[in-house]
C-alpha atoms as a PDB file:
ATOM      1  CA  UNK A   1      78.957 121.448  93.417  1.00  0.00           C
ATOM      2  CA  UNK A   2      82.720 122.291  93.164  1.00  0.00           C
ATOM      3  CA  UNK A   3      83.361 124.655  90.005  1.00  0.00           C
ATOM      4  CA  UNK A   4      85.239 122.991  86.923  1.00  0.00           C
ATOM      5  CA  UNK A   5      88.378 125.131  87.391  1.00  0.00           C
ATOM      6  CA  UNK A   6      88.691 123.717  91.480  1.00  0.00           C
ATOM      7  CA  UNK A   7      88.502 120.559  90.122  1.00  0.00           C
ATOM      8  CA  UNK A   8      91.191 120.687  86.880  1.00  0.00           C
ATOM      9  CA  UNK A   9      93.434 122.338  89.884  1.00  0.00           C
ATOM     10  CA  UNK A  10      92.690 119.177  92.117  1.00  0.00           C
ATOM     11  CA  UNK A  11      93.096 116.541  89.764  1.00  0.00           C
ATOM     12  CA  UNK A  12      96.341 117.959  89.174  1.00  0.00           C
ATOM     13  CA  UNK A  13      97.806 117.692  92.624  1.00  0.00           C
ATOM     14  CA  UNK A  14     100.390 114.946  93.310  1.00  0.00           C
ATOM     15  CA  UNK A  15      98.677 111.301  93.808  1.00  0.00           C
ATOM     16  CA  UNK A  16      98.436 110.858  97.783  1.00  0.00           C
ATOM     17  CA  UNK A  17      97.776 108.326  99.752  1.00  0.00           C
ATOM     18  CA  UNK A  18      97.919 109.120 103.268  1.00  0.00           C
ATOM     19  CA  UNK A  19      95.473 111.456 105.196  1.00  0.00           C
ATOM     20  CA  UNK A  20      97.067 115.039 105.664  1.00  0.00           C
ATOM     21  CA  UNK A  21      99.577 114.457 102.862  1.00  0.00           C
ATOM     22  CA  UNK A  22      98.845 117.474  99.840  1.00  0.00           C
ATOM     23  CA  UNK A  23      97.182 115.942  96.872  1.00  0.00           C
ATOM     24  CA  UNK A  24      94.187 114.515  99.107  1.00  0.00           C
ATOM     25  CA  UNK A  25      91.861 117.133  96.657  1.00  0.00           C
ATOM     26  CA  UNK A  26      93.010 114.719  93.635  1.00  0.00           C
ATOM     27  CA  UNK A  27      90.777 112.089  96.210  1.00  0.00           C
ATOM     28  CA  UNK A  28      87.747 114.257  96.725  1.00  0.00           C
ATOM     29  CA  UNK A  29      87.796 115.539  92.674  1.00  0.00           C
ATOM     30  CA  UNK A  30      87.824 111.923  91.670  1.00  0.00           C
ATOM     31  CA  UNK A  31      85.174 110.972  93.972  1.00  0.00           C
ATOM     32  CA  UNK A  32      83.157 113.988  93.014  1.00  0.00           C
ATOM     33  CA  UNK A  33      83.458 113.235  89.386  1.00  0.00           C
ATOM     34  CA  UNK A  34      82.381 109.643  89.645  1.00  0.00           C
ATOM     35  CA  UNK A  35      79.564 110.149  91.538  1.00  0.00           C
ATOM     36  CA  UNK A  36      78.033 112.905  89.381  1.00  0.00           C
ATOM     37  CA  UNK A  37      79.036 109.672  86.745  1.00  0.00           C
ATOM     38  CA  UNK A  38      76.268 107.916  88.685  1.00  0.00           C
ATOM     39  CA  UNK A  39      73.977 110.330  89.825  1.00  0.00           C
ATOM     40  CA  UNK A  40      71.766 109.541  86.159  1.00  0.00           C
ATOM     41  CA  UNK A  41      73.517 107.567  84.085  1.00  0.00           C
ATOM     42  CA  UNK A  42      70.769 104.546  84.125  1.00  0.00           C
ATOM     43  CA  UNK A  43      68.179 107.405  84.571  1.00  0.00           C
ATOM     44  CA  UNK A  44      65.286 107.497  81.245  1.00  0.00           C
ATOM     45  CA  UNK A  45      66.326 110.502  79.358  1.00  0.00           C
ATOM     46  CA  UNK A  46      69.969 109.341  79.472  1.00  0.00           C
ATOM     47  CA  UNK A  47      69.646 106.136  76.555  1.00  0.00           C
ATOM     48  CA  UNK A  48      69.019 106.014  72.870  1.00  0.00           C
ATOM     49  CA  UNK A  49      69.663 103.152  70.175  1.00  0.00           C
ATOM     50  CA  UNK A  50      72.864 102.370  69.337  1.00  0.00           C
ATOM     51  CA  UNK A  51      72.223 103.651  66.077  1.00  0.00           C
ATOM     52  CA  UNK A  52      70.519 106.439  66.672  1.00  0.00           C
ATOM     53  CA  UNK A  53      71.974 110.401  67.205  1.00  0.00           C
ATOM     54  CA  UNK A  54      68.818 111.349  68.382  1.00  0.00           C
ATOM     55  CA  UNK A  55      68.118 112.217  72.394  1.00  0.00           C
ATOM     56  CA  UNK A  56      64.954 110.736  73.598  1.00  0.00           C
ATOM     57  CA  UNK A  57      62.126 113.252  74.015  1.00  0.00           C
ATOM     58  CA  UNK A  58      62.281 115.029  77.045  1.00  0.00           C
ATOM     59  CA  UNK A  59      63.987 118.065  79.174  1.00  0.00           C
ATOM     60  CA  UNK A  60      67.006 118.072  77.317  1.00  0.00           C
ATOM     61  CA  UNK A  61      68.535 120.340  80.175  1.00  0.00           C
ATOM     62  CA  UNK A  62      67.110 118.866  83.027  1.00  0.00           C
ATOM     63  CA  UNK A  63      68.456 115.396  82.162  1.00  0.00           C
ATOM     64  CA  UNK A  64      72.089 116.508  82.230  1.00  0.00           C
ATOM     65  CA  UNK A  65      73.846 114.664  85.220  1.00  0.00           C
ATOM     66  CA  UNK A  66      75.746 116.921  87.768  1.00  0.00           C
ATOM     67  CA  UNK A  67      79.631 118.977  86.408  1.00  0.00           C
ATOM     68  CA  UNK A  68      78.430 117.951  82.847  1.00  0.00           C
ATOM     69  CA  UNK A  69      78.210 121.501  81.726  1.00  0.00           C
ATOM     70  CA  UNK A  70      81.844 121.622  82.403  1.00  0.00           C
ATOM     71  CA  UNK A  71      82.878 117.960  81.719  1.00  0.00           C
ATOM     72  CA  UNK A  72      81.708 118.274  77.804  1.00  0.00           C
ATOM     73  CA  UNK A  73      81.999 122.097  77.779  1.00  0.00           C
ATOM     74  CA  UNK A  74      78.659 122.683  76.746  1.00  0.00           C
ATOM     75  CA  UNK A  75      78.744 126.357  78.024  1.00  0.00           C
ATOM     76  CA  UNK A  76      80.070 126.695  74.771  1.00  0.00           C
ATOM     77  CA  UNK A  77      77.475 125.573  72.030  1.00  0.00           C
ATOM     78  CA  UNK A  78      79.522 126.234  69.291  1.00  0.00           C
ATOM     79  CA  UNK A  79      80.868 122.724  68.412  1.00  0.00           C
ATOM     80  CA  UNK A  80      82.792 124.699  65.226  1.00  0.00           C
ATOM     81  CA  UNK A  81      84.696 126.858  67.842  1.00  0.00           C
ATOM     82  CA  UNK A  82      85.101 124.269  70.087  1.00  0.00           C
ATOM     83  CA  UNK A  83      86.783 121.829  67.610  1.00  0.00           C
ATOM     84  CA  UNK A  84      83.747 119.938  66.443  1.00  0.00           C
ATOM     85  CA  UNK A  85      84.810 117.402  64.334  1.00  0.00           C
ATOM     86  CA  UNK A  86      82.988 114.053  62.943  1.00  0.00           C
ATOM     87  CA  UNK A  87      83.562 110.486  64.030  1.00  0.00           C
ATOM     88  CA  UNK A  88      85.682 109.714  61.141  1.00  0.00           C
ATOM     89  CA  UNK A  89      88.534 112.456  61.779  1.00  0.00           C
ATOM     90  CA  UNK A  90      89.628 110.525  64.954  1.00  0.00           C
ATOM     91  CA  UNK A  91      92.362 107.645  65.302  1.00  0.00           C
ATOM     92  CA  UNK A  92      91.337 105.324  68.196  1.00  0.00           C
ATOM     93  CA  UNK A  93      95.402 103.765  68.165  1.00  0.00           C
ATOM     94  CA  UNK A  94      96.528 102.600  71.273  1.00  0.00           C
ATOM     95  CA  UNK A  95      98.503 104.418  73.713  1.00  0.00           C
ATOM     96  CA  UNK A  96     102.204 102.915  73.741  1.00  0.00           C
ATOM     97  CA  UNK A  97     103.571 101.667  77.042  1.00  0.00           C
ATOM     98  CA  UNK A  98     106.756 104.396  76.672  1.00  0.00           C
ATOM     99  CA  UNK A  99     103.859 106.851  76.894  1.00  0.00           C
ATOM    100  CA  UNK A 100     102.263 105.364  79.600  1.00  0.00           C
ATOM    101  CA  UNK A 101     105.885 104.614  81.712  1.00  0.00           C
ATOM    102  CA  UNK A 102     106.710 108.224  80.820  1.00  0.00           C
ATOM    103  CA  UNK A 103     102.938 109.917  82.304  1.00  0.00           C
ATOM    104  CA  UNK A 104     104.616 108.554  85.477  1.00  0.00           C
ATOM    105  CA  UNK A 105     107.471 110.503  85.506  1.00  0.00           C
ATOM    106  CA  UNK A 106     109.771 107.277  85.179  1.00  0.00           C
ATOM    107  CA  UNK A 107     112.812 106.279  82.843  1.00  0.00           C
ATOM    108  CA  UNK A 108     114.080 103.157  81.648  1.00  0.00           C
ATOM    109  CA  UNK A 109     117.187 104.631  83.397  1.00  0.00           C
ATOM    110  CA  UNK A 110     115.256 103.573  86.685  1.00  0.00           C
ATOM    111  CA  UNK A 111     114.599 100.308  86.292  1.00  0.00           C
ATOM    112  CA  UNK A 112     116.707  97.540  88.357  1.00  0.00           C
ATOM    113  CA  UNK A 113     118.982  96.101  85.576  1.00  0.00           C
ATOM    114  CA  UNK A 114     118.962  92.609  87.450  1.00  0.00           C
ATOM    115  CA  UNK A 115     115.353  92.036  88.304  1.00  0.00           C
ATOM    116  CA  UNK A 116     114.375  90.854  84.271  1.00  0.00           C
ATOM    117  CA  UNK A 117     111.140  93.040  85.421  1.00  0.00           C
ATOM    118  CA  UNK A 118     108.761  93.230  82.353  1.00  0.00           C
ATOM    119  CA  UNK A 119     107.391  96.538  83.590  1.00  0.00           C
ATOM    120  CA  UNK A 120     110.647  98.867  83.905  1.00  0.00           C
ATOM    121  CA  UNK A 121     110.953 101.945  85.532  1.00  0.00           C
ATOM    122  CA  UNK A 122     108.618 100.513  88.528  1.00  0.00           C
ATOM    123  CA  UNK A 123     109.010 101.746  91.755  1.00  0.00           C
ATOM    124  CA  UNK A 124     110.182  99.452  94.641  1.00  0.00           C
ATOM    125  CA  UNK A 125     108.048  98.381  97.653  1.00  0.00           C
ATOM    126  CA  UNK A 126     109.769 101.097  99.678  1.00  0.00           C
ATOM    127  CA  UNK A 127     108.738 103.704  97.074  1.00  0.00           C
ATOM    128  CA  UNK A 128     105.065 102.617  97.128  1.00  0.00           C
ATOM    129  CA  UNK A 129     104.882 102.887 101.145  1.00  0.00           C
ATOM    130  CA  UNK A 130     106.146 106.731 101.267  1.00  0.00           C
ATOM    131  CA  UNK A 131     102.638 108.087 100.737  1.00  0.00           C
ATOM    132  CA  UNK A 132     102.844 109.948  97.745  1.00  0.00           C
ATOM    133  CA  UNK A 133     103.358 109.235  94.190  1.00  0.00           C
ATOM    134  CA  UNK A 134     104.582 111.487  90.983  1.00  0.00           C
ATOM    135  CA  UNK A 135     101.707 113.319  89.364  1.00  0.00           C
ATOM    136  CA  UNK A 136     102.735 112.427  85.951  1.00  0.00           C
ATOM    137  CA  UNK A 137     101.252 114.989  83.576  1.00  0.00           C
ATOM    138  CA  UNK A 138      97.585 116.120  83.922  1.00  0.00           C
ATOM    139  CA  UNK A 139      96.756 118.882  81.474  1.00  0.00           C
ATOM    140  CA  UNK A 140      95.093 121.763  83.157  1.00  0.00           C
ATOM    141  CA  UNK A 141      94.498 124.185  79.832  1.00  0.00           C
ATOM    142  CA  UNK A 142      92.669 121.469  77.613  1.00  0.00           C
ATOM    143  CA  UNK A 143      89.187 121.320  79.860  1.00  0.00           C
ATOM    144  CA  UNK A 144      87.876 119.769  83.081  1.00  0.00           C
ATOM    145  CA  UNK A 145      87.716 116.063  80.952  1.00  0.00           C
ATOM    146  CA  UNK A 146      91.152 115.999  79.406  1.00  0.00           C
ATOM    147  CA  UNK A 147      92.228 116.477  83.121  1.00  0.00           C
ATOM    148  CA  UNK A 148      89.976 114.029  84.707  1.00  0.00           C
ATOM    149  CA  UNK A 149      91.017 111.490  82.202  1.00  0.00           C
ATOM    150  CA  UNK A 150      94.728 111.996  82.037  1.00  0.00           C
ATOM    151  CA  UNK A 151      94.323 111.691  86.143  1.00  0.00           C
ATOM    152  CA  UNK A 152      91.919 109.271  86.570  1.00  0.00           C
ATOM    153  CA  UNK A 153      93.999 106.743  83.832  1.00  0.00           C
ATOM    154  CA  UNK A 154      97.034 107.707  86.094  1.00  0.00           C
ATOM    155  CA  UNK A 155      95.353 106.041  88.787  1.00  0.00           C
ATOM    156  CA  UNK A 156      94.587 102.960  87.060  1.00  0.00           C
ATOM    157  CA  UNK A 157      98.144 102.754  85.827  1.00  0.00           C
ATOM    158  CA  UNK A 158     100.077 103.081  89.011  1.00  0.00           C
ATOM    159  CA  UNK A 159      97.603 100.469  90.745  1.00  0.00           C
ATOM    160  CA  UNK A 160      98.137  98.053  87.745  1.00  0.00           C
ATOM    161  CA  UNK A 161     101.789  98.792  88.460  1.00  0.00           C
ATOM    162  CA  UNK A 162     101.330  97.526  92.438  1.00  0.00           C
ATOM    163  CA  UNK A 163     100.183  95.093  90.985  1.00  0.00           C
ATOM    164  CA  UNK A 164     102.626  93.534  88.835  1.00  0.00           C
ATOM    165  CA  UNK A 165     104.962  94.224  91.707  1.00  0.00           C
ATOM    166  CA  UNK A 166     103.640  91.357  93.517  1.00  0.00           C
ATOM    167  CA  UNK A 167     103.494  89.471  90.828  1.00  0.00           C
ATOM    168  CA  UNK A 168     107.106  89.501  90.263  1.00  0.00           C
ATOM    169  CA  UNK A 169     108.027  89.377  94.116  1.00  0.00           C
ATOM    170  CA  UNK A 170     108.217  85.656  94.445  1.00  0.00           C
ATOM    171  CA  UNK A 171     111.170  85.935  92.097  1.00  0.00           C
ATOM    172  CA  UNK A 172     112.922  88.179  94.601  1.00  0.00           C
ATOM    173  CA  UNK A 173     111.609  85.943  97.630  1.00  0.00           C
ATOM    174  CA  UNK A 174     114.828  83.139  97.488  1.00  0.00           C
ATOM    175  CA  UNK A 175     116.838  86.442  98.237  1.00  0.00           C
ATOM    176  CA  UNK A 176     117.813  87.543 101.521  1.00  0.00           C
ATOM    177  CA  UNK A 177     117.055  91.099 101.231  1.00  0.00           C
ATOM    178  CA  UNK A 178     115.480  92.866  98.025  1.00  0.00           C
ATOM    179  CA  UNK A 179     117.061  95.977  96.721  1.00  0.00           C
ATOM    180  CA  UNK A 180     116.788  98.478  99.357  1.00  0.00           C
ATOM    181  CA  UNK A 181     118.831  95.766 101.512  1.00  0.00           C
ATOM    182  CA  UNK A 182     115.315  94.847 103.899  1.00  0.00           C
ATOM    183  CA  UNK A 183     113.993  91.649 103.966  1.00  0.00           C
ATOM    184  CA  UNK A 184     112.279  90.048 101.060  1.00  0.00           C
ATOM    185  CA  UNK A 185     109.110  89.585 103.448  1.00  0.00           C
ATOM    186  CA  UNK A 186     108.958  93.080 104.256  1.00  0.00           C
ATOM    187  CA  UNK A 187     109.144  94.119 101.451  1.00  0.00           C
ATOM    188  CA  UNK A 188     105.776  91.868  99.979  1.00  0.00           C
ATOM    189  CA  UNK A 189     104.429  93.465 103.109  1.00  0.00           C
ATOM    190  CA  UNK A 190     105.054  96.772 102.016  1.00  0.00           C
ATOM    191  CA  UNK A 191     103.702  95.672  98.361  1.00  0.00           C
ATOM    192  CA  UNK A 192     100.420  94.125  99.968  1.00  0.00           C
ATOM    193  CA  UNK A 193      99.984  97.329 102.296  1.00  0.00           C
ATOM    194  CA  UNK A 194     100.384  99.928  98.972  1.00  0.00           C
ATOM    195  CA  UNK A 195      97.546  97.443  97.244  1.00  0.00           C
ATOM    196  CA  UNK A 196      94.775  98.014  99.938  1.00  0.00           C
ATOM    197  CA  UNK A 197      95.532 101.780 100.418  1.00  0.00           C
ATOM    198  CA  UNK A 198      95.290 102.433  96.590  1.00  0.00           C
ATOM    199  CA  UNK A 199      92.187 100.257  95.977  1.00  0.00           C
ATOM    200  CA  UNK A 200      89.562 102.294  96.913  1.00  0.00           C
ATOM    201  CA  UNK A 201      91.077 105.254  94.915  1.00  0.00           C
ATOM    202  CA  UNK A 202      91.449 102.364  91.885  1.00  0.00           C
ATOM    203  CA  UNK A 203      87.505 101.402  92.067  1.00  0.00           C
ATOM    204  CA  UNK A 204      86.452 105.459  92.113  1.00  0.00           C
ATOM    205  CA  UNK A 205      89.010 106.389  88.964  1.00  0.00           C
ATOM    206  CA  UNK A 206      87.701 103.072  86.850  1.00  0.00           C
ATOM    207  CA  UNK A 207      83.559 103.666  87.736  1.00  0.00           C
ATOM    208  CA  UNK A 208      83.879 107.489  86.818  1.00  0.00           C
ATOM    209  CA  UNK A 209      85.555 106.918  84.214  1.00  0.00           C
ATOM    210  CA  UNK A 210      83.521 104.378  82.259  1.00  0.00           C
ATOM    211  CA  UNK A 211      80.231 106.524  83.602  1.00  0.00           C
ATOM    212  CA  UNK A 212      81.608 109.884  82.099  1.00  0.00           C
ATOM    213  CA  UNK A 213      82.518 107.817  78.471  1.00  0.00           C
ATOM    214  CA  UNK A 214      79.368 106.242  78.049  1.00  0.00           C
ATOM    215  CA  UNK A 215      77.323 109.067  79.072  1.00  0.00           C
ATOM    216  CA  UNK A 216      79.425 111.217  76.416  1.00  0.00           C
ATOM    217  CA  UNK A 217      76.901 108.839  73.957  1.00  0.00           C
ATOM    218  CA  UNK A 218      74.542 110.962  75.296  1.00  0.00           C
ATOM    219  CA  UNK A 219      75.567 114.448  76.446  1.00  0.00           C
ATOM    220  CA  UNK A 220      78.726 114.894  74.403  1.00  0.00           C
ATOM    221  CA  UNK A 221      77.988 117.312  71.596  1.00  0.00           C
ATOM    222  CA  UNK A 222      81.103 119.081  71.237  1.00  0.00           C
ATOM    223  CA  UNK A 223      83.611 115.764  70.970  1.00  0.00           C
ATOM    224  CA  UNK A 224      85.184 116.445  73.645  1.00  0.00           C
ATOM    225  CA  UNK A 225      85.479 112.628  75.031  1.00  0.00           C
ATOM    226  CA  UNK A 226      86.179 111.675  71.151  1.00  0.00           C
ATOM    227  CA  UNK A 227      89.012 113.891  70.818  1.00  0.00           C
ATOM    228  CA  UNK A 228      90.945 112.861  73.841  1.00  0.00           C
ATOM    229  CA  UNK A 229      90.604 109.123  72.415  1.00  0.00           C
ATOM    230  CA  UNK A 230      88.929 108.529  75.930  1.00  0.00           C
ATOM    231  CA  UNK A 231      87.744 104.757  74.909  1.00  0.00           C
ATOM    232  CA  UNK A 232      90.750 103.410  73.575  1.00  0.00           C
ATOM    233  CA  UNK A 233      92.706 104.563  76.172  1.00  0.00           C
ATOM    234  CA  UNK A 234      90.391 103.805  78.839  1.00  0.00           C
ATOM    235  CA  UNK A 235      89.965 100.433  77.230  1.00  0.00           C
ATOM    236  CA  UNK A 236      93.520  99.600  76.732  1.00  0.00           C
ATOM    237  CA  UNK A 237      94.711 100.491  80.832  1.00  0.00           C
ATOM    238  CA  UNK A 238      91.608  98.165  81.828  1.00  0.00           C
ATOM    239  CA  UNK A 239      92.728  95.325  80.173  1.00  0.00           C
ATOM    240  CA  UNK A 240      96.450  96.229  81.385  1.00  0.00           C
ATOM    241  CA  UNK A 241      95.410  96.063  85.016  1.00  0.00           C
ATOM    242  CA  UNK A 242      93.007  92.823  84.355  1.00  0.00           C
ATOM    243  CA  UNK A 243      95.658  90.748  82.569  1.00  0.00           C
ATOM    244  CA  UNK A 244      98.073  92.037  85.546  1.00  0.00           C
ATOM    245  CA  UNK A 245      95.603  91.045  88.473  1.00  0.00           C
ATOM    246  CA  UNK A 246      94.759  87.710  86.403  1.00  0.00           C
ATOM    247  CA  UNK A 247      98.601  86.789  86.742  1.00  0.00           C
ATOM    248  CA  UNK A 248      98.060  87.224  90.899  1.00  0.00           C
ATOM    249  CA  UNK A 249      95.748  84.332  90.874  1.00  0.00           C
ATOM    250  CA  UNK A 250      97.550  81.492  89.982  1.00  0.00           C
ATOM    251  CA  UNK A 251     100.850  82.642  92.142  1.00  0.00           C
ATOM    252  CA  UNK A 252      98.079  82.619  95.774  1.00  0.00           C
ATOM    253  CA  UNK A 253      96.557  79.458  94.535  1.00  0.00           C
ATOM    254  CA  UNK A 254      99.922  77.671  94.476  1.00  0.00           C
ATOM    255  CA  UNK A 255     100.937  79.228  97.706  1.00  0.00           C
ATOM    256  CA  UNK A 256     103.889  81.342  95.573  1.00  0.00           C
ATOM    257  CA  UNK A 257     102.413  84.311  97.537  1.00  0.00           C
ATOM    258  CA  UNK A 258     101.189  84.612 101.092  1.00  0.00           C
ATOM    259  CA  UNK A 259      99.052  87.765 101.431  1.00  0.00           C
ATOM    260  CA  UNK A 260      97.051  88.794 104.054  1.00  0.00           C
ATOM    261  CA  UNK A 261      93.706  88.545 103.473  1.00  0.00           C
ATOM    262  CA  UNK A 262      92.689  92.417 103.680  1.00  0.00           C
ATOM    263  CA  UNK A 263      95.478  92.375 100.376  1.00  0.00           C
ATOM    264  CA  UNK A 264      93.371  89.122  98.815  1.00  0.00           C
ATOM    265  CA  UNK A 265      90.043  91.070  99.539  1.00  0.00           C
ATOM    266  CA  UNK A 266      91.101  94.373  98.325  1.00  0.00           C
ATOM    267  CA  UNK A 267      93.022  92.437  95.130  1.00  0.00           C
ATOM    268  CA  UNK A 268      89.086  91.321  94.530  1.00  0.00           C
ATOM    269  CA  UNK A 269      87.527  93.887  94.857  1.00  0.00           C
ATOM    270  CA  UNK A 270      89.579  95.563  91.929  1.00  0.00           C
ATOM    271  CA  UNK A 271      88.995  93.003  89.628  1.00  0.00           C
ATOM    272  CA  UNK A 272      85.138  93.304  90.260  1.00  0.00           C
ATOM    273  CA  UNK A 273      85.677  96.767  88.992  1.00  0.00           C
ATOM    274  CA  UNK A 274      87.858  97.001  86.505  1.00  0.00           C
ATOM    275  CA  UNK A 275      85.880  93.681  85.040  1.00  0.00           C
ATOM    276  CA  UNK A 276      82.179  95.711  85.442  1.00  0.00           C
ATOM    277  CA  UNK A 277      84.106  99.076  83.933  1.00  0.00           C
ATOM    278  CA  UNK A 278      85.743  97.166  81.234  1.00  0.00           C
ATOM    279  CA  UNK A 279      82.056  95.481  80.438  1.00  0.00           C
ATOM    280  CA  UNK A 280      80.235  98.889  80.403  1.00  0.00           C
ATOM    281  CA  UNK A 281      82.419 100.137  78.228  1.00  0.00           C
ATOM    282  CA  UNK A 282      82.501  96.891  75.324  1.00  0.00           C
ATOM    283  CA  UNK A 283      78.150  96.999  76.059  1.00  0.00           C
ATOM    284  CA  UNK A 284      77.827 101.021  75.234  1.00  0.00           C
ATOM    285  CA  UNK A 285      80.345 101.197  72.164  1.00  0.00           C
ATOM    286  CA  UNK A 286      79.967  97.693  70.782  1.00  0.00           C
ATOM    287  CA  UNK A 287      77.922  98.938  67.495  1.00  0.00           C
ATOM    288  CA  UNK A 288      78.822 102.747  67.790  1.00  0.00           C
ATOM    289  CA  UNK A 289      82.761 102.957  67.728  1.00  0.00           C
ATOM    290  CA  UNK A 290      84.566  99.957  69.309  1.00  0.00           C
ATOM    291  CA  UNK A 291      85.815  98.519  66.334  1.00  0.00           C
ATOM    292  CA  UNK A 292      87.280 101.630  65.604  1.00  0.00           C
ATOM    293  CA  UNK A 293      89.562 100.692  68.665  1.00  0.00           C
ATOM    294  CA  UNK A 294      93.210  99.965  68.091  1.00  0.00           C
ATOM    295  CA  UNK A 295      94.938  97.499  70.668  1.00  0.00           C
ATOM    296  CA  UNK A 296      98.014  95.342  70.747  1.00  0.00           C
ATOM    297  CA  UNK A 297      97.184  91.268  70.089  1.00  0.00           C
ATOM    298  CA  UNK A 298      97.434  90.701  73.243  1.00  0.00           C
ATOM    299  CA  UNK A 299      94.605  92.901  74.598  1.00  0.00           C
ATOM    300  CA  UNK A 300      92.465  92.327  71.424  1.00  0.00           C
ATOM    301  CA  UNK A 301      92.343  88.627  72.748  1.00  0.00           C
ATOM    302  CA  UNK A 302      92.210  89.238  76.167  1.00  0.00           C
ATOM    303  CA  UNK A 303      89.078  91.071  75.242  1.00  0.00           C
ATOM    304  CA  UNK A 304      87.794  87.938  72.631  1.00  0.00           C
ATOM    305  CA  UNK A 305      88.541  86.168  75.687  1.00  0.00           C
ATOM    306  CA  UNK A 306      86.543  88.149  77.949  1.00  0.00           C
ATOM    307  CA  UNK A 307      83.271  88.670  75.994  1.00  0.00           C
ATOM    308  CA  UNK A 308      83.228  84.993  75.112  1.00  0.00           C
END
C-alpha cells in the first residue's frame, strides 16, 4: 500500500485528465483511497447502533480497512494531542459558494459579463478540453484526510461545474460562435467530450468519499473527519452536482440539447453515484449528526425531496 505522505503529495498534484499529462498520481491516490473505502466497509466488525459508541466485539485491529492508520491518524492515540474534541464543539455550516468558486482558483473577475451565467468564474468549453485543470488548494500539512477531502470535493465541484456548462449552452446555441469565436456546436462538443473524460474520476472521488465518512462512525477516534466538517461539506457538493445534473434532464427530453449518447450514458452514470453517495451518507448520519447539518433552503429541500 502507498504510504500516507505519497498520497497527501499526489492528491495535491494539478487535476489531469489526459494520459501522460502530470497530476495522473491525483488519479491513482483517489482510486487507491476509495477502494481501501470498500475493501470492509459492509464487512461485520465495521457496524454498531446508531446510538451506540461502542465497537462490536472483535479484533479491533484487524478490522481496520486498508490507509486507515493514516486516514484517521490513529498512529497517534492521543486524541488530547491530536485535537480531540466532542461532538458538540463542531459547527456543521455550510460551505459558501465564494469558497467553493475560490478552491478553484477562479474570480468573479473571470466570468463572461454577457452570458447571465449563474455559476461565474466557469471555465469555457475550450478551457475544459486542454487536459488539465487548476488544483485549487489541497492542504498537505493538516493529514492524509484533510487532503483527500479538500481533493476529492474538488473533483466533485469541477464536474458539477461541466455540468452546468451544458446546461446553460442552449442559451449560447442561437449564436454563431460562442466566446472563443468557434462554433456554438463545437463548442457543446467540447462540453460533452470534458463530461465523459471526468466521469469516471467523478464516480471514484464521490464512492471514497462517502466510504471514508461513514466508516469514520466506526474507526474515527481522534475527530479527524469531524473536524474537517467532512459531512456537511460532502453533503452540500452532492446535492450541488444532483440539482445541476437534474436541470440536464428536462433540456435532452425537449430536444434543447443533442448529446451523443457516450455524454447521455456517462451524464447517468454520475447521477447513479452521486444519488447512492448522497443516500449512504443521509442512511449512516440520520440519528447520529445530520441534523446538526447546516444547508441553504434550497438543498435542505432538495434533500426533503429526495428522502421522500
Amino acid at each position: 500500500l502507498p504510504r500516507g505522505t505519497d498520497l497527501i503529495e499526489a492528491l495535491a498534484q494539478p487535476l489531469s485528465v489526459t494520459p501522460g499529462s502530470p497530476g495522473l498520481g491525483r488519479w491513482l491516490a483517489l482510486t487507491a483511497l476509495a477502494q481501501a473505502a470498500s475493501h470492509r466497509q459492509f464487512g461485520p466488525l465495521c457496524r454498531r447502533s446508531a446510538d451506540s459508541r461502542k465497537f462490536n466485539a472483535g479484533g479491533r485491529q484487524s478490522s481496520l480497512p486498508p490507509l486507515a492508520m493514516d486516514v484517521f491518524c490513529l498512529s497517534n492515540a492521543d486524541g488530547r494531542r491530536l485535537g480531540k474534541t466532542s461532538t458538540n464543539d463542531f459547527a456543521f455550516g455550510a460551505p459558501t459558494p465564494a469558497t467553493s468558486i475560490q478552491s478553484l482558483g477562479m474570480t468573479s473577475a473571470q466570468a463572461d459579463p454577457g452570458s447571465g451565467s449563474t455559476m461565474r468564474g466557469t471555465r469555457g468549453a475550450a478551457d475544459l478540453g486542454r487536459g488539465v485543470v487548476s488544483s485549487g488548494f489541497v492542504p498537505t500539512g493538516r493529514g492524509l484526510f484533510a487532503a483527500y477531502l479538500a481533493s476529492g470535493l474538488e473533483v466533485l465541484r469541477e464536474f458539477a461545474i461541466r455540468v452546468q456548462c451544458l446546461v446553460e449552452a442552449p442559451s449560447g446555441m442561437c449564436r454563431p460562435s460562442g466566446l472563443s469565436g468557434r462554433p456554438a456546436s463545437a463548442e457543446l462538443q467540447d462540453l460533452g467530450a470534458g463530461i465523459v473524460e471526468m466521469v469516471p474520476l467523478m464516480r471514484v472521488s464521490a464512492a471514497g468519499l462517502s466510504g471514508w465518512i461513514c466508516l469514520s462512525r466506526d474507526f474515527d477516534e481522534t475527530g479527524v473527519v469531524q473536524r474537517e466538517e467532512a459531512l456537511c461539506k460532502a453533503i452540500y457538493e452532492l446535492c450541488g452536482l444532483l440539482l445541476a445534473l437534474d436541470r440536464v434532464r428536462p433540456l435532452l427530453v425537449s430536444g434543447a440539447l443533442d448529446l451523443s449518447g457516450t455524454c447521455a450514458a456517462a451524464l447517468k452514470e454520475g447521477h447513479e453515484e452521486a444519488r447512492h453517495s448522497l443516500m449512504q451518507l443521509l442512511l449512516a448520519f440520520e440519528h447520529a449528526g445530520l441534523r446538526e447539518v447546516s444547508l441553504p433552503p434550497e438543498y435542505q429541500r432538495f434533500i426533503t425531496d429526495f428522502c421522500a
